[in-house]
PDB file of N, CA and C in Angstrom:
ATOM      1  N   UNK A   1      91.555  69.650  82.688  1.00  0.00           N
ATOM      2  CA  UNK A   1      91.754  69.504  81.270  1.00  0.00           C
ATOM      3  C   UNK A   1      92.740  70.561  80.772  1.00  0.00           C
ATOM      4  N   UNK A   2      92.020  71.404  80.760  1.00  0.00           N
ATOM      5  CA  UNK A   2      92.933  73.023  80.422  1.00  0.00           C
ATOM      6  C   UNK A   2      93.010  73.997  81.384  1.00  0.00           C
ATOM      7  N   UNK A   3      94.484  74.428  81.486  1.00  0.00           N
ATOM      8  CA  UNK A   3      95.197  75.315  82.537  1.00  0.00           C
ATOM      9  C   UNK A   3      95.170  76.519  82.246  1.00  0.00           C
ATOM     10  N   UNK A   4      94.427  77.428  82.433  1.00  0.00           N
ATOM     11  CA  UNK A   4      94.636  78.707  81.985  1.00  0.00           C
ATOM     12  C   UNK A   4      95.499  79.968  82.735  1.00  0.00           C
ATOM     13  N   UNK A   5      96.283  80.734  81.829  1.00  0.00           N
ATOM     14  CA  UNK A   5      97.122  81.402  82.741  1.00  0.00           C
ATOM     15  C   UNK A   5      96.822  82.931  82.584  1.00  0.00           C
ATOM     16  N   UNK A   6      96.114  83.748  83.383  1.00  0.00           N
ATOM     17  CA  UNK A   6      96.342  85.258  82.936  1.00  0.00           C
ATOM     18  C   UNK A   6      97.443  85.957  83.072  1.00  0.00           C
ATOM     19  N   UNK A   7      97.277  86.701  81.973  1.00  0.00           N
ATOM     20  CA  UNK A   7      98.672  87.473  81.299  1.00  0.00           C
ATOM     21  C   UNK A   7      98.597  88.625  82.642  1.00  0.00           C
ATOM     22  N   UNK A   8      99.455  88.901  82.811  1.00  0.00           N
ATOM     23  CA  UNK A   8      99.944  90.042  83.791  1.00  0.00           C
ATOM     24  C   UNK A   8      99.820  91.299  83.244  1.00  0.00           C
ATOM     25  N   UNK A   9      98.936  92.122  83.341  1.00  0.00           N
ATOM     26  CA  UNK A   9      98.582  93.329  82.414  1.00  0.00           C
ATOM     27  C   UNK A   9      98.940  94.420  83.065  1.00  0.00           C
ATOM     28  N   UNK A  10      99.308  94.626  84.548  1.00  0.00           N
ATOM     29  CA  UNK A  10      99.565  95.576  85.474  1.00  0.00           C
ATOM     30  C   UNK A  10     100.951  95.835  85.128  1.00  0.00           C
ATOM     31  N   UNK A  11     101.318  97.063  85.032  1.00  0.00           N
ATOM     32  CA  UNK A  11     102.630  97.646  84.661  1.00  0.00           C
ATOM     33  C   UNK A  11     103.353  97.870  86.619  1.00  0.00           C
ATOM     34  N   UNK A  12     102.611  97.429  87.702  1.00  0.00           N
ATOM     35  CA  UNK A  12     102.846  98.168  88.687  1.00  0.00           C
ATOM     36  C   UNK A  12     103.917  97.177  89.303  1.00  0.00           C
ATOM     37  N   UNK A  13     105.130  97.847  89.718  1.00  0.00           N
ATOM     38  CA  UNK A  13     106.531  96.649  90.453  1.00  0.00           C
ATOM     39  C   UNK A  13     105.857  96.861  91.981  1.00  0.00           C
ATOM     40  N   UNK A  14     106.536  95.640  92.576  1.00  0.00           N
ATOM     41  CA  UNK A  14     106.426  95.902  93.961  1.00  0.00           C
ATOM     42  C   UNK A  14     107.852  96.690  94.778  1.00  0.00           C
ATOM     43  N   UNK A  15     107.318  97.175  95.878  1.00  0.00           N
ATOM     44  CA  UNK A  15     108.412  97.774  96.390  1.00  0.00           C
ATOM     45  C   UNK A  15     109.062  97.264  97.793  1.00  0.00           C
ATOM     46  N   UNK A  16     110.431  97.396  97.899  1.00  0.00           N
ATOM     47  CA  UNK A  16     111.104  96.985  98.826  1.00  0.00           C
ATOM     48  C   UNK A  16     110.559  97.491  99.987  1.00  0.00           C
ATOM     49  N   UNK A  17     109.923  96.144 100.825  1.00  0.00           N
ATOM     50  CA  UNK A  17     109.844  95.913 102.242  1.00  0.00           C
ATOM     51  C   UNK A  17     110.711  96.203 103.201  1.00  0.00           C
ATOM     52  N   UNK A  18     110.558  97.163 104.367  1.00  0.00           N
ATOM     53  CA  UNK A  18     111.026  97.096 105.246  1.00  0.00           C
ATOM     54  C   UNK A  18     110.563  97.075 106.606  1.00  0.00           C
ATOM     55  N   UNK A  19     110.900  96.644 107.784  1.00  0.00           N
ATOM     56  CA  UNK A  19     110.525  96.266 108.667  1.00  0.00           C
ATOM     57  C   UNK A  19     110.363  97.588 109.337  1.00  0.00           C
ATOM     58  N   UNK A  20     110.087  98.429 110.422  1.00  0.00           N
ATOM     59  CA  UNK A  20     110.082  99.583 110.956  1.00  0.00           C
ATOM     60  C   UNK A  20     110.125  99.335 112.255  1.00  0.00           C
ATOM     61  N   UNK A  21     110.367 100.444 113.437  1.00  0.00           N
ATOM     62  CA  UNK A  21     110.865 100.597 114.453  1.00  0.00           C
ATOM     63  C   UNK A  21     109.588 100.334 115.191  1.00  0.00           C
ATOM     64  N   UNK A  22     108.871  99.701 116.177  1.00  0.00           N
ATOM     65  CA  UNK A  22     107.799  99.966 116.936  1.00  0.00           C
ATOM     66  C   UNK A  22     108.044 101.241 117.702  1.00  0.00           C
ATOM     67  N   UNK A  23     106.739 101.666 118.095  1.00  0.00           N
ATOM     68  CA  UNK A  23     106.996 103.420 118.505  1.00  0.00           C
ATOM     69  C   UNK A  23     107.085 103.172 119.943  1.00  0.00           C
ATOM     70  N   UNK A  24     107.064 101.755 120.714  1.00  0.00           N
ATOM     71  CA  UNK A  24     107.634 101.934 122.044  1.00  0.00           C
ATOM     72  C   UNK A  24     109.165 102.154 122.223  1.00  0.00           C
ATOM     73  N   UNK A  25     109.629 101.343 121.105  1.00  0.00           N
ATOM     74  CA  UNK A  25     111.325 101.232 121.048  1.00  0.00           C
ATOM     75  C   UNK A  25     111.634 102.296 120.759  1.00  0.00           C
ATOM     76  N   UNK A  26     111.142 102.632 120.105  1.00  0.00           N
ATOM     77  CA  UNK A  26     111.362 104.343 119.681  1.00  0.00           C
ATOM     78  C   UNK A  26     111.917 105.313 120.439  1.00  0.00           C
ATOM     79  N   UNK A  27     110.766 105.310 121.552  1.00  0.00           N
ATOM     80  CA  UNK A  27     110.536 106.615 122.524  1.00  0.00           C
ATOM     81  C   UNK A  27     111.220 106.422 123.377  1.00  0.00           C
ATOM     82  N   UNK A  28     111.792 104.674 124.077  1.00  0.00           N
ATOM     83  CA  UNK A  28     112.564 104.199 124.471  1.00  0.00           C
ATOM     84  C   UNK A  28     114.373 104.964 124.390  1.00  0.00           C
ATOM     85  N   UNK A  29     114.542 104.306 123.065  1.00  0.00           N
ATOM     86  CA  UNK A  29     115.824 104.684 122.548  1.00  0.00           C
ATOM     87  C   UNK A  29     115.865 106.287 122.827  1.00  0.00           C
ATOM     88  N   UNK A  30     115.183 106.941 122.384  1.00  0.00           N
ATOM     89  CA  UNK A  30     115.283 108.231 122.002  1.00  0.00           C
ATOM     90  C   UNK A  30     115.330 108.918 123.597  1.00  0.00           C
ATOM     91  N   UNK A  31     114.304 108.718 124.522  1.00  0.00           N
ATOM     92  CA  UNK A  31     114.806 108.850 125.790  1.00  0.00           C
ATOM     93  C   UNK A  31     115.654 108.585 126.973  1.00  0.00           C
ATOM     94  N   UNK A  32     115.852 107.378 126.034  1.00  0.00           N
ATOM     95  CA  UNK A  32     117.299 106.786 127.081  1.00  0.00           C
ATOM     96  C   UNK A  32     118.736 107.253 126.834  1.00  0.00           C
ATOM     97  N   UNK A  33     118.843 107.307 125.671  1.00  0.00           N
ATOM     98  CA  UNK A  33     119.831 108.432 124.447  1.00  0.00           C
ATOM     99  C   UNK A  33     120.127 109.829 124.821  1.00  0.00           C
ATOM    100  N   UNK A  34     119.097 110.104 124.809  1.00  0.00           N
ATOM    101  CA  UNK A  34     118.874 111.590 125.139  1.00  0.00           C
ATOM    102  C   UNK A  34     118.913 112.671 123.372  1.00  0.00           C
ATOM    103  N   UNK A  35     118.660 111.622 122.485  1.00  0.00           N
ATOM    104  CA  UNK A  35     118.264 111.874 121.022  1.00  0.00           C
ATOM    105  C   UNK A  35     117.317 113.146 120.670  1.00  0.00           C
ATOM    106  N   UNK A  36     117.736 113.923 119.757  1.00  0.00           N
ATOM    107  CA  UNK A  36     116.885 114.957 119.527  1.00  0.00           C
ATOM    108  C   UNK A  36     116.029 113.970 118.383  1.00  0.00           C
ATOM    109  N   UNK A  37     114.488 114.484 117.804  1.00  0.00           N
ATOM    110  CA  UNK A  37     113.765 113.972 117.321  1.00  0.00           C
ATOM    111  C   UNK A  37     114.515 113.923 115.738  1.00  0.00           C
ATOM    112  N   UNK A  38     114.619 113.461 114.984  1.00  0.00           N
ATOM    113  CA  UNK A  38     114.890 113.888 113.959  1.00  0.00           C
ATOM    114  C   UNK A  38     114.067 113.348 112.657  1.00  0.00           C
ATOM    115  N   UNK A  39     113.197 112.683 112.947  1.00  0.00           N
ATOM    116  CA  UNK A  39     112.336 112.320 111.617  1.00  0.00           C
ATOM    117  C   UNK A  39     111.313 112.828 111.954  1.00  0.00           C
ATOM    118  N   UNK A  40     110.310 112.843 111.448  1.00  0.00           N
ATOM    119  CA  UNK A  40     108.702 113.478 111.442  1.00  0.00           C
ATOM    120  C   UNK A  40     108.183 114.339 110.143  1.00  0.00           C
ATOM    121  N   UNK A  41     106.729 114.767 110.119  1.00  0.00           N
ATOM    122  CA  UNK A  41     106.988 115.689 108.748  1.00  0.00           C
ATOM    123  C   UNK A  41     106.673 117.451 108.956  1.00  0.00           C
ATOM    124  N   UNK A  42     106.793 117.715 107.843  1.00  0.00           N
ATOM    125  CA  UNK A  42     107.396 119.410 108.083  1.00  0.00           C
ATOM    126  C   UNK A  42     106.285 120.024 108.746  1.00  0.00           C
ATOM    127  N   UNK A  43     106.438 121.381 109.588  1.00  0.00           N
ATOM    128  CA  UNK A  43     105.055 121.714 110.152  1.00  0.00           C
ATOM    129  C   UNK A  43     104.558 122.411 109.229  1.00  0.00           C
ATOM    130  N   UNK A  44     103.148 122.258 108.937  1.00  0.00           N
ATOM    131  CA  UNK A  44     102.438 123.018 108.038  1.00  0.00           C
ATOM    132  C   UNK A  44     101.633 123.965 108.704  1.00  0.00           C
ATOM    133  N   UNK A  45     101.457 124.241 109.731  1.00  0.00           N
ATOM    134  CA  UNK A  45     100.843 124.838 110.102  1.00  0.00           C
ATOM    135  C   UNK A  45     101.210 126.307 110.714  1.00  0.00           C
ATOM    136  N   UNK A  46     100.415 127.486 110.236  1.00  0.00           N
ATOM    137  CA  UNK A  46     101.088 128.862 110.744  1.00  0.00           C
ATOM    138  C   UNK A  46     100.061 129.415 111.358  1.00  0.00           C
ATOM    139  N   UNK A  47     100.922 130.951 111.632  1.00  0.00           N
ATOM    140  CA  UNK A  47      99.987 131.674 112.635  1.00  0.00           C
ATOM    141  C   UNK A  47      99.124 132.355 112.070  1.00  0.00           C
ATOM    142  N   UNK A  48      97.915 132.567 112.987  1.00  0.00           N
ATOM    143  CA  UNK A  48      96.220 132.361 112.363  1.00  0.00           C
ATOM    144  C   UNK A  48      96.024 133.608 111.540  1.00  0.00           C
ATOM    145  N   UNK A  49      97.035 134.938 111.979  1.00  0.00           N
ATOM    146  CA  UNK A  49      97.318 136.175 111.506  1.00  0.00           C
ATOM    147  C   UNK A  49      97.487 135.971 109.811  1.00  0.00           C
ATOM    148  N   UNK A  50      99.110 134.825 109.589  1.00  0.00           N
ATOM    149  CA  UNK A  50      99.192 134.490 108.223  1.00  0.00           C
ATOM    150  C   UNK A  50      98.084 133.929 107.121  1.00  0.00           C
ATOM    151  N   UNK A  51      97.456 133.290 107.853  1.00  0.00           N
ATOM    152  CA  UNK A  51      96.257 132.278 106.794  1.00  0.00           C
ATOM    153  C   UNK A  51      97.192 131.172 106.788  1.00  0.00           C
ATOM    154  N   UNK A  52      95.977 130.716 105.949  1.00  0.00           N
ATOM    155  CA  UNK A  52      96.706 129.017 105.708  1.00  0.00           C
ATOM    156  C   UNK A  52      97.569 129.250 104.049  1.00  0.00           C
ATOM    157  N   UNK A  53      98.261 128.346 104.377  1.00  0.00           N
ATOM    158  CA  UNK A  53      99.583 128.144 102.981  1.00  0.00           C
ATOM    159  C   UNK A  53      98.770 127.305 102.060  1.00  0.00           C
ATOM    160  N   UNK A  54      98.724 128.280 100.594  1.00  0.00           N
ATOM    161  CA  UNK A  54      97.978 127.682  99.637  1.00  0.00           C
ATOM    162  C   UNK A  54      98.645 126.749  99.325  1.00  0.00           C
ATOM    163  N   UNK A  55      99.572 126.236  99.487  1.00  0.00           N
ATOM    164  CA  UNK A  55     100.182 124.480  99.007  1.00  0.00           C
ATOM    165  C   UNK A  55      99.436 123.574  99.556  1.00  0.00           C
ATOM    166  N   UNK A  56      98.831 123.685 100.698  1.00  0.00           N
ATOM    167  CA  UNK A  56      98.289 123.127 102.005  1.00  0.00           C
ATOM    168  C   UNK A  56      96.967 123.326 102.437  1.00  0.00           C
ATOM    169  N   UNK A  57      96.242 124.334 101.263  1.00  0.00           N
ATOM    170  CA  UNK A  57      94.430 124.372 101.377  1.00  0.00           C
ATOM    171  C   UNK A  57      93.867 123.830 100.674  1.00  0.00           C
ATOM    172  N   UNK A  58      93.845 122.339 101.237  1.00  0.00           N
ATOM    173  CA  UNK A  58      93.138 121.131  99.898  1.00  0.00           C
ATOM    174  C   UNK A  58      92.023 121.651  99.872  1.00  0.00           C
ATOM    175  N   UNK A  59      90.449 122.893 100.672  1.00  0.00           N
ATOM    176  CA  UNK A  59      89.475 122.788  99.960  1.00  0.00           C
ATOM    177  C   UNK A  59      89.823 123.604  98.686  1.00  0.00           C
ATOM    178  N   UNK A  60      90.552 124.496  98.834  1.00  0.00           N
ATOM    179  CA  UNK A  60      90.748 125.533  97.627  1.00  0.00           C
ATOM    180  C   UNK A  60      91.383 124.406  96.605  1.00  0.00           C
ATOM    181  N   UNK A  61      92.116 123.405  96.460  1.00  0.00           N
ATOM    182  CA  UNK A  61      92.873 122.739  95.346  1.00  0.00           C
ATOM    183  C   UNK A  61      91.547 121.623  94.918  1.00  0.00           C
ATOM    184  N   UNK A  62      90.950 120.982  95.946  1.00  0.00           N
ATOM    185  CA  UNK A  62      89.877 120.320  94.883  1.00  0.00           C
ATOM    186  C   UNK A  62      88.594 121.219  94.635  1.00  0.00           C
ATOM    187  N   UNK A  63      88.849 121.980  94.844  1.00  0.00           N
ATOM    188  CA  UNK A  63      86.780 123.408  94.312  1.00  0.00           C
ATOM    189  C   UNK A  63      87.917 123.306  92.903  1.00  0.00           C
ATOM    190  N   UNK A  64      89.079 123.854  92.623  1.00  0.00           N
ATOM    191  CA  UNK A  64      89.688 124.282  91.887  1.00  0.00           C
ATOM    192  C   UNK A  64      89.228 122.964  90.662  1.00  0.00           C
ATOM    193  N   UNK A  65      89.980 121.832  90.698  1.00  0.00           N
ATOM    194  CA  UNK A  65      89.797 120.855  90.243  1.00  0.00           C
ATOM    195  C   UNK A  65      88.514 120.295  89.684  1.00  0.00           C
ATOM    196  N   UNK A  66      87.445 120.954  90.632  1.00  0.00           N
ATOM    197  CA  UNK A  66      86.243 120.134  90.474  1.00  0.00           C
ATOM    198  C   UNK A  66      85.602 121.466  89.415  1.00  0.00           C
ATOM    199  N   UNK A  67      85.877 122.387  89.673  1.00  0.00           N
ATOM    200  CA  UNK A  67      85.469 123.431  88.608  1.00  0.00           C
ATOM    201  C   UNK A  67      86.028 123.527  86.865  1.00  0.00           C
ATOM    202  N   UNK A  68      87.508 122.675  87.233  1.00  0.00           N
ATOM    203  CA  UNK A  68      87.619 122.746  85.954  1.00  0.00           C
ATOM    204  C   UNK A  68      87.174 121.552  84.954  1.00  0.00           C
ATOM    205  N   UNK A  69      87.107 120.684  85.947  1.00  0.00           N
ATOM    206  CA  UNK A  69      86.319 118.901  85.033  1.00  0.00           C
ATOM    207  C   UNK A  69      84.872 119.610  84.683  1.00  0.00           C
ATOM    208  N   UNK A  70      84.116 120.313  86.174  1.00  0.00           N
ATOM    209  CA  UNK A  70      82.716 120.453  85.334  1.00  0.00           C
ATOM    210  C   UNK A  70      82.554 121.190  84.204  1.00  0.00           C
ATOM    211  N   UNK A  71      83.397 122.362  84.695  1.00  0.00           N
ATOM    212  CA  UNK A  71      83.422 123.194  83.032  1.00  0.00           C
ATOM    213  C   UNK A  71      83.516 122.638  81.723  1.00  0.00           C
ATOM    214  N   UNK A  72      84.428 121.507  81.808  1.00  0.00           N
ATOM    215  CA  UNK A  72      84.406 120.875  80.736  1.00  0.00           C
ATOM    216  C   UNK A  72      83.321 119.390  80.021  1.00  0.00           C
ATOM    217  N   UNK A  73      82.942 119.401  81.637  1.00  0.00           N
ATOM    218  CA  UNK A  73      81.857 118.676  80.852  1.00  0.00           C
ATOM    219  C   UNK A  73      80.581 119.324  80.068  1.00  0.00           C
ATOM    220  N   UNK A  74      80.629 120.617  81.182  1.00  0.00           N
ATOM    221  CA  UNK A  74      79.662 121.641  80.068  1.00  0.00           C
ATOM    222  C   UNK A  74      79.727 121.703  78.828  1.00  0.00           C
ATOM    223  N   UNK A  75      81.011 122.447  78.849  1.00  0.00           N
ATOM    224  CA  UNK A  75      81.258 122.095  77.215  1.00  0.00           C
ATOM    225  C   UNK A  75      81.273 121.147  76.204  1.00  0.00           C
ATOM    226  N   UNK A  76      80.981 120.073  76.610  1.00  0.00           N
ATOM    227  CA  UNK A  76      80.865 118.979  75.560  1.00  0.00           C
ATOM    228  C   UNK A  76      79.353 118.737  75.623  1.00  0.00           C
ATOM    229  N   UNK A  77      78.719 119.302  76.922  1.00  0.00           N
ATOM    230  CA  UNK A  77      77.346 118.696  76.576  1.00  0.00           C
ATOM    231  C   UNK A  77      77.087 120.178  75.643  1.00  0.00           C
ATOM    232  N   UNK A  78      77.146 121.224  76.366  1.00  0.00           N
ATOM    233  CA  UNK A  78      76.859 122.237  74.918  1.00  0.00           C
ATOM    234  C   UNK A  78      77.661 121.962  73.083  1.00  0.00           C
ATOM    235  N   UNK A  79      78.725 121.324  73.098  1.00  0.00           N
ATOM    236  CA  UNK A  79      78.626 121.151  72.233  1.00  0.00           C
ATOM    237  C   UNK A  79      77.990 120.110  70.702  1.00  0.00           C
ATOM    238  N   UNK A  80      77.394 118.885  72.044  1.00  0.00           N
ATOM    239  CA  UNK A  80      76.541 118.140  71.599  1.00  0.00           C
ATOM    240  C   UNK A  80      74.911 118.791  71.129  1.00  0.00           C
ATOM    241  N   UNK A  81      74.916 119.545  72.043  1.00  0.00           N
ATOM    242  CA  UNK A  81      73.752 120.565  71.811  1.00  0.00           C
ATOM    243  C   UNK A  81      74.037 120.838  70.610  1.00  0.00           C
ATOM    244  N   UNK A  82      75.000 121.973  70.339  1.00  0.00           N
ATOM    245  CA  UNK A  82      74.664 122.886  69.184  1.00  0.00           C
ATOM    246  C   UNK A  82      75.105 121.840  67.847  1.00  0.00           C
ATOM    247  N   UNK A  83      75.915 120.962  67.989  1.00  0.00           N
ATOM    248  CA  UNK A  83      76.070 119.899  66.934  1.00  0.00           C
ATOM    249  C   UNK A  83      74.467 119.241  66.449  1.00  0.00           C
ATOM    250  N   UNK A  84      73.814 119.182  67.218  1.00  0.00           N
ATOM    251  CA  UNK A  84      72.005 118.690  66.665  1.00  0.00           C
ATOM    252  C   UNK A  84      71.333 119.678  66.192  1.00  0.00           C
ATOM    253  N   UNK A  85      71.417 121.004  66.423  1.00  0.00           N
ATOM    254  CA  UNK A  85      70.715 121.854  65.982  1.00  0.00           C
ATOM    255  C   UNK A  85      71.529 122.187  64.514  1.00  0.00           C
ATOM    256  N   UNK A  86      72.381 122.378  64.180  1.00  0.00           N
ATOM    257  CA  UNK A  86      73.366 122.578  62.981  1.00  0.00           C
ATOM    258  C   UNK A  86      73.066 121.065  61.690  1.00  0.00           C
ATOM    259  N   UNK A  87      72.428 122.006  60.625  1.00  0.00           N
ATOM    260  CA  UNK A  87      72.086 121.003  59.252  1.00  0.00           C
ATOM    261  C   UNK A  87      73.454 120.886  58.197  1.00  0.00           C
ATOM    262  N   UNK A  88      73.758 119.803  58.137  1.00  0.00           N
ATOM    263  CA  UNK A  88      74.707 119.577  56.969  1.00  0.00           C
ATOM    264  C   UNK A  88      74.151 120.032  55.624  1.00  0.00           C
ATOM    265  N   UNK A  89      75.137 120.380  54.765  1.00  0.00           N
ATOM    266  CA  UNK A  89      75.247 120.615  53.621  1.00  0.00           C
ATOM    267  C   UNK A  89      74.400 119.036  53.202  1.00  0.00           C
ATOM    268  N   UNK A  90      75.117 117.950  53.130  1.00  0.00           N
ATOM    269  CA  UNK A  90      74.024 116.952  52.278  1.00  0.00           C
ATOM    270  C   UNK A  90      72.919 116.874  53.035  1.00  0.00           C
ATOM    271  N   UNK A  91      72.541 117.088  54.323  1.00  0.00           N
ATOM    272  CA  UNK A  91      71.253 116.851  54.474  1.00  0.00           C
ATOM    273  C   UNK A  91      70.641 117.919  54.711  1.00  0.00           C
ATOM    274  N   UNK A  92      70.386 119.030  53.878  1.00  0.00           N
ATOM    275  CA  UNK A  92      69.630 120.067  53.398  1.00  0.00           C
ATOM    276  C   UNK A  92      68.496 120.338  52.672  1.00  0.00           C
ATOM    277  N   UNK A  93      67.418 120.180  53.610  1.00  0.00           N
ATOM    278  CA  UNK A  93      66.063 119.868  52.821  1.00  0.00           C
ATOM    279  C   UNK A  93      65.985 120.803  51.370  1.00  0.00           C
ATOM    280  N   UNK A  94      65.330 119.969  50.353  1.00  0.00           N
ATOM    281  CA  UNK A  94      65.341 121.017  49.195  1.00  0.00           C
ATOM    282  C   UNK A  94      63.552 120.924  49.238  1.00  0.00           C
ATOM    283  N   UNK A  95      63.352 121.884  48.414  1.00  0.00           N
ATOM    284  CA  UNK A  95      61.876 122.214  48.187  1.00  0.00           C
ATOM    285  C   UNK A  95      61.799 121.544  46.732  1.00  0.00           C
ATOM    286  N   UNK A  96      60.613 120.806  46.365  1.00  0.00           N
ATOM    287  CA  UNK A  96      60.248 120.471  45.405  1.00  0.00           C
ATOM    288  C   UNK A  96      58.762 121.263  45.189  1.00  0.00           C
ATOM    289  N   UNK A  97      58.678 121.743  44.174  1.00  0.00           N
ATOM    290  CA  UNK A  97      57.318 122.052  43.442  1.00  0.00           C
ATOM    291  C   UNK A  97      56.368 121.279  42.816  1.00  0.00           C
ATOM    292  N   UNK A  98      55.489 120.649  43.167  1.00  0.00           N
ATOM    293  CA  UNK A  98      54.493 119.752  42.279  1.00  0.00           C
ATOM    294  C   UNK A  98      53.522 120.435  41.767  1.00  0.00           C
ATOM    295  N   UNK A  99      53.274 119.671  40.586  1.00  0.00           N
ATOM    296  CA  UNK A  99      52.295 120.136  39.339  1.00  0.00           C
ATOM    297  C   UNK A  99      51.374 119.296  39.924  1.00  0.00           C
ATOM    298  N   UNK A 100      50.521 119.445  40.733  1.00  0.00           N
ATOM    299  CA  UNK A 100      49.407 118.252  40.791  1.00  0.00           C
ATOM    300  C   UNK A 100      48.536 117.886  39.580  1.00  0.00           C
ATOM    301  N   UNK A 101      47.972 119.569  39.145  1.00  0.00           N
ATOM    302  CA  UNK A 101      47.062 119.465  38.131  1.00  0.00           C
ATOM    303  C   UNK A 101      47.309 118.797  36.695  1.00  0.00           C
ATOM    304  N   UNK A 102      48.506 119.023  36.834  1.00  0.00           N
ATOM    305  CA  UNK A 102      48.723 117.734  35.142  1.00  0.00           C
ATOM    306  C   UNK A 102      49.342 116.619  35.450  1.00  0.00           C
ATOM    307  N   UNK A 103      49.239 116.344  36.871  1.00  0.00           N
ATOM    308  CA  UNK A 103      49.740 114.931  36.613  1.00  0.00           C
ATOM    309  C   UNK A 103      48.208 113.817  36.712  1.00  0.00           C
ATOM    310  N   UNK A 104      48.573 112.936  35.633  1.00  0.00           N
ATOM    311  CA  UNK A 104      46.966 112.619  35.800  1.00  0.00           C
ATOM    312  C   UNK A 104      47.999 110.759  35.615  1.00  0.00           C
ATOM    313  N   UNK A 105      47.372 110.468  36.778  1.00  0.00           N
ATOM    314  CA  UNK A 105      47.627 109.053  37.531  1.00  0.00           C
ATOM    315  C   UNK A 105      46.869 107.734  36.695  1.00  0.00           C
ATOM    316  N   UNK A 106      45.438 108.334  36.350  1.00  0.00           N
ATOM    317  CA  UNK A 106      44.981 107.500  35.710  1.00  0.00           C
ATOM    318  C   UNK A 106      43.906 105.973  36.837  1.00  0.00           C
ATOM    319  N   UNK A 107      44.413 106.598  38.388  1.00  0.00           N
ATOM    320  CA  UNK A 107      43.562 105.671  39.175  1.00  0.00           C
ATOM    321  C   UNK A 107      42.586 106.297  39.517  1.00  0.00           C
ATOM    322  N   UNK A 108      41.604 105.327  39.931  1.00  0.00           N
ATOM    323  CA  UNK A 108      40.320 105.959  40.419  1.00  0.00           C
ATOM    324  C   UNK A 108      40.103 105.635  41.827  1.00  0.00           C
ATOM    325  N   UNK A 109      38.828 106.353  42.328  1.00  0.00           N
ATOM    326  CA  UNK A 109      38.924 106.412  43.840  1.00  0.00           C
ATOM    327  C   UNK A 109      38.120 105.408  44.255  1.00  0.00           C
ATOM    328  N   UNK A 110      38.172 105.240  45.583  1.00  0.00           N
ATOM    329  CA  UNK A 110      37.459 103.595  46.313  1.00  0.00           C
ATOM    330  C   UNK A 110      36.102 104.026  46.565  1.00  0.00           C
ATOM    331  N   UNK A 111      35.736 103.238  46.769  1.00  0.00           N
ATOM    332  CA  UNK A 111      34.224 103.700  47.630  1.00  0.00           C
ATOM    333  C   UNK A 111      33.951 104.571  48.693  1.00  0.00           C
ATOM    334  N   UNK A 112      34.588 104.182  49.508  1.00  0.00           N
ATOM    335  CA  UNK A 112      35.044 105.217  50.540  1.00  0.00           C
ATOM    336  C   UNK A 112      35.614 106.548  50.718  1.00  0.00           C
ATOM    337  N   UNK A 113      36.379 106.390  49.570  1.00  0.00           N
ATOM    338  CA  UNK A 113      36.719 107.520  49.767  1.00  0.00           C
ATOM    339  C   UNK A 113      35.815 108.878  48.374  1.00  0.00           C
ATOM    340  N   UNK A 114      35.015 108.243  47.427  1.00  0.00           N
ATOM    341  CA  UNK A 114      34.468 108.263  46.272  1.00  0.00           C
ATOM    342  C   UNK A 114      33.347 110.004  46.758  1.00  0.00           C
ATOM    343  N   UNK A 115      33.473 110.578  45.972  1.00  0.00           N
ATOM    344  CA  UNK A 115      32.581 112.030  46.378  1.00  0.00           C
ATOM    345  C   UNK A 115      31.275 111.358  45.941  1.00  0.00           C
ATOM    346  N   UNK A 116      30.157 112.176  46.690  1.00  0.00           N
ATOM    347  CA  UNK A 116      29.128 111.468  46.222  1.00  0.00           C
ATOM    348  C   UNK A 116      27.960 113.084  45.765  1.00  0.00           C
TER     349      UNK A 116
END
């Protein structure tokens, strides 16, 4: 009856495909060549004397991360806290004084509840 079409809401493009080298042909070429290596990625790794390179100590970058989201969730739950305990100006209980003794109602009491 009816064709429905969803709207494309993803902002995300696709990206150009390319085919890649299998790593037998690779090692192939490169040894038959007599090719120095030339792609791969940078060494990150140093000597045990140096420590590790803080660009490169993901536990230290997510503790970091994860300390600063919780902190902040603290703070909003404390500030939900102290937002309930804190009375507005209009809703500021006032004290009223009653005159009981001259106010005379004019009803009388039930049986039940009647002094005897």
């Amino acid at each position: 009856m009816y064709k429905y079409r969803k709207a494309n809401k993803s902002s995300l493009n696709s990206v150009e495909c390319v085919e890649g080298e299998p790593i037998e042909w690779k090692i192939e070429r490169i040894v038959s060549n007599k090719e120095p290596i030339s792609d791969g990625a940078p060494e990150i790794f140093t000597e045990r004397k140096e420590g590790v390179k803080s660009a490169y100590n993901i536990r230290t970058d997510r503790w970091e991360i994860a300390t600063e989201a919780m902190s902040k969730v603290e703070g909003s739950i404390q500030a939900k806290r102290d937002a309930k305990g804190k009375i507005s100006k209009k809703d500021e209980a006032k004290v009223i004084k009653l005159n009981v003794d001259k106010v005379d109602s004019g009803a009388k009491p039930t049986e039940g509840t009647a002094e005897k």
